[in-house]
Protein backbone atom coordinates (compact mmCIF):
# COMPACT_ATOMS: atom_id res chain seq x y z
CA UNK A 1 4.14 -35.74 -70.43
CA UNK A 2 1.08 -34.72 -71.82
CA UNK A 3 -0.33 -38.18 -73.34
CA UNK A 4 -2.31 -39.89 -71.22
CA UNK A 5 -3.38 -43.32 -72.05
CA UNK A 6 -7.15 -44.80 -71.61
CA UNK A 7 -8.54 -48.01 -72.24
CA UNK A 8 -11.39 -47.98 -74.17
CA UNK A 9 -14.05 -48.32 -71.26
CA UNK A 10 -12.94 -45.11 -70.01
CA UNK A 11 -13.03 -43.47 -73.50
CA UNK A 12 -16.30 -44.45 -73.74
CA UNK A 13 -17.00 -43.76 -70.36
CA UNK A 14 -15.34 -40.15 -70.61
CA UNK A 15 -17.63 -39.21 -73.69
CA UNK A 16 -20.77 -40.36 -72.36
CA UNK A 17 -23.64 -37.29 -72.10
CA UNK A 18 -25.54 -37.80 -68.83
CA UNK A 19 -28.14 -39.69 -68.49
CA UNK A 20 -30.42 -40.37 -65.92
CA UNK A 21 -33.02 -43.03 -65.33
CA UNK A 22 -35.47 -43.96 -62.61
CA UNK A 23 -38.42 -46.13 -61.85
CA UNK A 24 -40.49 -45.49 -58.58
CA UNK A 25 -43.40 -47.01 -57.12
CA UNK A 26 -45.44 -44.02 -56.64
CA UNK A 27 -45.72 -42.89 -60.32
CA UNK A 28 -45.48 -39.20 -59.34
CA UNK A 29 -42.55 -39.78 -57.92
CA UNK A 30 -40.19 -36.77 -58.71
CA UNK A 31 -36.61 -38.07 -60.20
CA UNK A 32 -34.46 -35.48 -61.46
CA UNK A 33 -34.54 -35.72 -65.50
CA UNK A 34 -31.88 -34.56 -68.21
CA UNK A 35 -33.74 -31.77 -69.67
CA UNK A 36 -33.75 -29.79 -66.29
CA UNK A 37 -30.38 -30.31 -65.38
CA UNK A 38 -28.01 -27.50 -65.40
CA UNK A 39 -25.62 -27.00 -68.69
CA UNK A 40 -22.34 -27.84 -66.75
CA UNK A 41 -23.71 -31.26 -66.15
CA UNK A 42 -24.68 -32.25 -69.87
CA UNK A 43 -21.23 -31.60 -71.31
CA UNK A 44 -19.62 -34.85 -71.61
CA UNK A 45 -17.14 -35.69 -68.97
CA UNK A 46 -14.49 -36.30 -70.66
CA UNK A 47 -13.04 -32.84 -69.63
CA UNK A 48 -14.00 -33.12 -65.86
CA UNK A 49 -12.03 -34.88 -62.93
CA UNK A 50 -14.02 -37.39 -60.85
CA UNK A 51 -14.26 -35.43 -58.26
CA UNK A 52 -15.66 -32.78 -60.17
CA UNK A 53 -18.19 -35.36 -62.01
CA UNK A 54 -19.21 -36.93 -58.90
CA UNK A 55 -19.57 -33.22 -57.24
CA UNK A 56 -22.59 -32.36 -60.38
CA UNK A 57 -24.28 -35.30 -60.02
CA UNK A 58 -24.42 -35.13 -56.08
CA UNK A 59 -26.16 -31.89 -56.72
CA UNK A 60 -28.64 -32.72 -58.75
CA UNK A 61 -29.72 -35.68 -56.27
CA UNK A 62 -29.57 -33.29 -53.50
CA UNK A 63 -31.46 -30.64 -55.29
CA UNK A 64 -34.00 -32.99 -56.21
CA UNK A 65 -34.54 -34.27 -52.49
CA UNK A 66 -35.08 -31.09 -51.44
CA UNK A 67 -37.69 -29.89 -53.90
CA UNK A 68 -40.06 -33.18 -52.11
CA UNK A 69 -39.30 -32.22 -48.51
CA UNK A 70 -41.75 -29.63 -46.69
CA UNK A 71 -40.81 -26.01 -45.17
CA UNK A 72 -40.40 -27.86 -41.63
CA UNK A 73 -37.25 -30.26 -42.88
CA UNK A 74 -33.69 -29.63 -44.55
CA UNK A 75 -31.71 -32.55 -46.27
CA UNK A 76 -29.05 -34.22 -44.17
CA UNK A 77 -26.33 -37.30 -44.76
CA UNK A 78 -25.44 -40.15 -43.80
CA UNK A 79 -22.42 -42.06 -44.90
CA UNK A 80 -22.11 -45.54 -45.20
CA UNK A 81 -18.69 -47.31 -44.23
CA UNK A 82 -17.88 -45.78 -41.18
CA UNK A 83 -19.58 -43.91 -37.86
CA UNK A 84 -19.99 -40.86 -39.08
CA UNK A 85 -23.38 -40.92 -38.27
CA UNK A 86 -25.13 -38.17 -40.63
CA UNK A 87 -24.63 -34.22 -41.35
CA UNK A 88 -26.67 -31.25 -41.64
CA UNK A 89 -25.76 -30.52 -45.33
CA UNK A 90 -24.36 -27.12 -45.10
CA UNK A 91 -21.56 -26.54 -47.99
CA UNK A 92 -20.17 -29.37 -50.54
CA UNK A 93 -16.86 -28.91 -52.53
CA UNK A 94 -14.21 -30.86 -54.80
CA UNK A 95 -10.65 -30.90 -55.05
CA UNK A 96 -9.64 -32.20 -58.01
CA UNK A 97 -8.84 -34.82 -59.19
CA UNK A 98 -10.70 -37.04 -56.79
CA UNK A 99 -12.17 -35.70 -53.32
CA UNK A 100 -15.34 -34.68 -52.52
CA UNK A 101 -15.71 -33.00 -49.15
CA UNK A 102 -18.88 -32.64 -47.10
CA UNK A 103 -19.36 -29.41 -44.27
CA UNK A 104 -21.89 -29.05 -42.23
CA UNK A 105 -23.23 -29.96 -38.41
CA UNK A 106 -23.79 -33.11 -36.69
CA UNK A 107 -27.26 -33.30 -35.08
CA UNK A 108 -25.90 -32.36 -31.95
CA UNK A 109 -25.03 -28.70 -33.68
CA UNK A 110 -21.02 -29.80 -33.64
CA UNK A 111 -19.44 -29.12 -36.88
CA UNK A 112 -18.56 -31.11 -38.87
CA UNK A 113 -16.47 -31.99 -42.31
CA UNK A 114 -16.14 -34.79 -44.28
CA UNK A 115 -13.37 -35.17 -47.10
CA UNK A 116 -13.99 -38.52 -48.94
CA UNK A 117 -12.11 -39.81 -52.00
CA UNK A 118 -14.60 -40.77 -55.21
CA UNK A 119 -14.09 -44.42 -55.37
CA UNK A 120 -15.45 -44.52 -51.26
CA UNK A 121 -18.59 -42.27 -52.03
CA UNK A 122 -21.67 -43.49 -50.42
CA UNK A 123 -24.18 -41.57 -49.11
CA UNK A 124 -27.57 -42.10 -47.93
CA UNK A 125 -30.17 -38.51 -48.04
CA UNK A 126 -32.58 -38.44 -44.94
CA UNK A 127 -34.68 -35.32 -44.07
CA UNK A 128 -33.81 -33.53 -40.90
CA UNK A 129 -35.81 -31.11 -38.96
CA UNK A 130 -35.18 -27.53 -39.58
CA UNK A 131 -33.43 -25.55 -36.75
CA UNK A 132 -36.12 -24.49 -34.34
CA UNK A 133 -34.55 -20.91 -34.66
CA UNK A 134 -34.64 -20.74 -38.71
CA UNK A 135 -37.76 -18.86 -40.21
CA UNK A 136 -37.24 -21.27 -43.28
CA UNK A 137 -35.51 -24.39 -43.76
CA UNK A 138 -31.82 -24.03 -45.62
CA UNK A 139 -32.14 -25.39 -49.13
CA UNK A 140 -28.31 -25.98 -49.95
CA UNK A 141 -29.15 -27.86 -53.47
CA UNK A 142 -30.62 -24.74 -55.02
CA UNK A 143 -27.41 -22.82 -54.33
CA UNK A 144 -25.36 -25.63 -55.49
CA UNK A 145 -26.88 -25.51 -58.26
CA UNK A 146 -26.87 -22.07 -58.60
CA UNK A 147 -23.16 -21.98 -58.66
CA UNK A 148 -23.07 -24.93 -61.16
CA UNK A 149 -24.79 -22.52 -63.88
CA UNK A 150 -21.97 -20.10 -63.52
CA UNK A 151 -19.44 -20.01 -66.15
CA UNK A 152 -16.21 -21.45 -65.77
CA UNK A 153 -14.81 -17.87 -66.67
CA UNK A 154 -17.03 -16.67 -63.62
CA UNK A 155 -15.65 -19.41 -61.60
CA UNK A 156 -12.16 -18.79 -62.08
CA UNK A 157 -12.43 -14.99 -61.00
CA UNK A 158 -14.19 -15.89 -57.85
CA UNK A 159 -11.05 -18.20 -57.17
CA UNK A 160 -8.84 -15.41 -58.44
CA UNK A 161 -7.53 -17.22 -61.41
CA UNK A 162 -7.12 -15.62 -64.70
């Protein structure tokens, strides 16, 4: 069955374009902004899962919180609800049609995944000292965000769809 019924928050809710506003103390404040973010996230999401919307917008934040950290810290999380404690960001996915998952390293160096569905995502964003043996910090954001400008024909070859 193909018809799938919606009330009318979600319509609206499944048609809204992005939009982001912030208000900081410190007026230079960076906050990510709609003009810079990538084309995948300013379709409307009517067409996305939640996992995948939820996915695009974590990168942005993450991107962002990496642009204001120096060469001598990478962005780590920590998740709210539970003793996780927090993880060296090292890959993010989705799996439609509503988990996110997390991979990365503890700070102890053990590693670590998390797989959370959309309606428990939390996460706090702390900065993390770089590894003592890394030349330069890992910036994981960029690369997400990288892959979000892809095509979704490019996408589906890498996954060998057709």
């Amino acid at each position: 069955m193909d018809d799938i019924i919606t009330t009318a928050a979600e319509a609206v809710e499944n048609d809204a374009m992005p939009r982001v506003h912030e208000v900081h103390t410190d007026p230079d404040k960076c906050a990510p902004c709609v003009e810079d973010l990538p084309d995948a996230v300013k379709k409307p999401s009517k067409n996305k899962s939640p996992a995948q919307w939820a996915y695009e917008r974590l990168i942005i934040y993450i991107k962002n919180f990496e642009e204001q950290l120096d060469a001598e810290h990478e962005v780590a999380m920590g998740f709210t609800g539970g003793d996780a404690g927090v993880i060296r960001i090292e890959g993010m996915g989705f799996f439609d049609p509503d988990i996110v998952t997390f991979y990365g390293a503890d700070p102890t160096g053990a590693k670590t995944q998390l797989i959370q569905h959309v309606s428990q995502l939390n996460v706090m964003m702390r900065a993390l000292p770089k590894q003592v043996d890394q030349a330069e910090p890992n910036r994981i954001g960029f690369r997400l965000a990288r892959d979000l400008e892809k095509t979704d024909d490019a996408k589906a070859d890498d996954n060998g769809e057709a």
